[in-house]
Protein backbone atom coordinates (compact mmCIF):
# COMPACT_ATOMS: atom_id res chain seq x y z
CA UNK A 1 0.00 0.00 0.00
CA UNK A 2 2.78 2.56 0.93
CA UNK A 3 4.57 1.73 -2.34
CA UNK A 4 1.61 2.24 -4.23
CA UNK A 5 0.29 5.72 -3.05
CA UNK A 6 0.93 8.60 -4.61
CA UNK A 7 2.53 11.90 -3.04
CA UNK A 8 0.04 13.88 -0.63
CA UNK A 9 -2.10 10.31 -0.90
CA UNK A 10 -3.75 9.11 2.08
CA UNK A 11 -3.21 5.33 3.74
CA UNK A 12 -6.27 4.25 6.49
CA UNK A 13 -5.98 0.99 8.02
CA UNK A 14 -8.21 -0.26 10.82
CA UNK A 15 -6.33 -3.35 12.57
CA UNK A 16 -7.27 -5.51 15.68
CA UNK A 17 -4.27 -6.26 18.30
CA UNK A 18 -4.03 -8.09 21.31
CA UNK A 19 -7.00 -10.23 20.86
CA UNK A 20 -8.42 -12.43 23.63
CA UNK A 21 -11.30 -14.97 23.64
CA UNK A 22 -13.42 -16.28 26.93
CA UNK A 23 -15.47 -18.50 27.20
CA UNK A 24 -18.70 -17.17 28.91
CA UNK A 25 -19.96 -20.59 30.39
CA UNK A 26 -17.23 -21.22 31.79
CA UNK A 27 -14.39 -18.07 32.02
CA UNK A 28 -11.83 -19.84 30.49
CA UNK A 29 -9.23 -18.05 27.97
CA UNK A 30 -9.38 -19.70 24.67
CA UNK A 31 -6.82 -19.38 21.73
CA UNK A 32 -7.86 -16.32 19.34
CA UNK A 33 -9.06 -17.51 15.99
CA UNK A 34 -6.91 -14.68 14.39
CA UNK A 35 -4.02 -14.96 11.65
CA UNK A 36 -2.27 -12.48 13.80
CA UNK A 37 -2.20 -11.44 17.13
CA UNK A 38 -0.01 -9.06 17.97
CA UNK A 39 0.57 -6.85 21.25
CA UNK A 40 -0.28 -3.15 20.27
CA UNK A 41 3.25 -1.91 20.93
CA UNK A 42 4.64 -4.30 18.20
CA UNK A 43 1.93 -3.57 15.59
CA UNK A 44 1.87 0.09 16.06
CA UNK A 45 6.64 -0.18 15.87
CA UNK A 46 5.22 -2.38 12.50
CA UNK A 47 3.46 1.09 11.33
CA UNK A 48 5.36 3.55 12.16
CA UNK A 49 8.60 1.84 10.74
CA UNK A 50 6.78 0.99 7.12
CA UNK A 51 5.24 4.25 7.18
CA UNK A 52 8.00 6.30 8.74
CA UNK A 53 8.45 9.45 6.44
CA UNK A 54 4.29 9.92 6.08
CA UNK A 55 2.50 12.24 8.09
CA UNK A 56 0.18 10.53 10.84
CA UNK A 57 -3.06 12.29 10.32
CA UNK A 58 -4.81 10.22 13.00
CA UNK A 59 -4.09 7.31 15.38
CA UNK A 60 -6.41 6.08 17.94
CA UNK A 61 -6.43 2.50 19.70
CA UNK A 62 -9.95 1.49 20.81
CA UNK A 63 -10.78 -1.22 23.21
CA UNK A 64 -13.61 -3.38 21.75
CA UNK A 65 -15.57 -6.29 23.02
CA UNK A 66 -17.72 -8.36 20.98
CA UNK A 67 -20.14 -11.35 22.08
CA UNK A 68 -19.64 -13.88 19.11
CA UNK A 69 -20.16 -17.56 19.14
CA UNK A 70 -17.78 -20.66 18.45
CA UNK A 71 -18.36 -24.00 17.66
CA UNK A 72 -22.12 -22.93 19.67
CA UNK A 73 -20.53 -21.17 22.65
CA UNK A 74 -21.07 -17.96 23.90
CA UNK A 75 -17.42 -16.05 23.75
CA UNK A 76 -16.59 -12.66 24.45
CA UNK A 77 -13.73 -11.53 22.20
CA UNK A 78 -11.84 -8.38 23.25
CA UNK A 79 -9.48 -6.11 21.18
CA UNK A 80 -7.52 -3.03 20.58
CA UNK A 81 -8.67 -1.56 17.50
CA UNK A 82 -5.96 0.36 16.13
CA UNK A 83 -7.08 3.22 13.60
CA UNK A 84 -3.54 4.44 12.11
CA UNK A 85 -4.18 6.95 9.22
CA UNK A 86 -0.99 8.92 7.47
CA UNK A 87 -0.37 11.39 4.39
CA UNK A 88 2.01 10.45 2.08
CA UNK A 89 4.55 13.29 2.39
């Protein structure tokens, strides 16, 4: 994406870190169903470093939680939602 925008062009990506999964029934920590899980310090050092000569226009981590179901449990998933937009300079 960086490679591919043009000067003064405008990068918004919405990402979920440190994601964690209990079990409602029972309280128990499962393994997120995520391709990756990373610890919001590490994803937002990812960022920065690819996008290191942009402009950040706006960054703001969220904490979300989100009653889903797996395999026909009740699990609460919680997240940071990372919101990283930057200008290409």
């Amino acid at each position: 994406m960086a490679h591919g925008t043009k000067k003064d062009g405008i990068n918004c990506i919405i990402v979920n870190s440190e994601v964690d999964e209990v079990d409602e029934n029972t309280g128990d920590e499962k393994e997120a169903l995520m391709e990756v899980n990373l610890p919001t310090n590490q994803m937002m050092a990812i960022l920065r470093k690819i996008y290191r000569n942009w402009e950040e226009l706006m960054v703001v981590i969220k904490p979300l939680t989100f009653e889903i179901r797996r395999q026909g449990r009740p699990v609460l998933l919680k997240t940071k939602a990372i919101t990283f937009a930057v200008r290409k300079k």
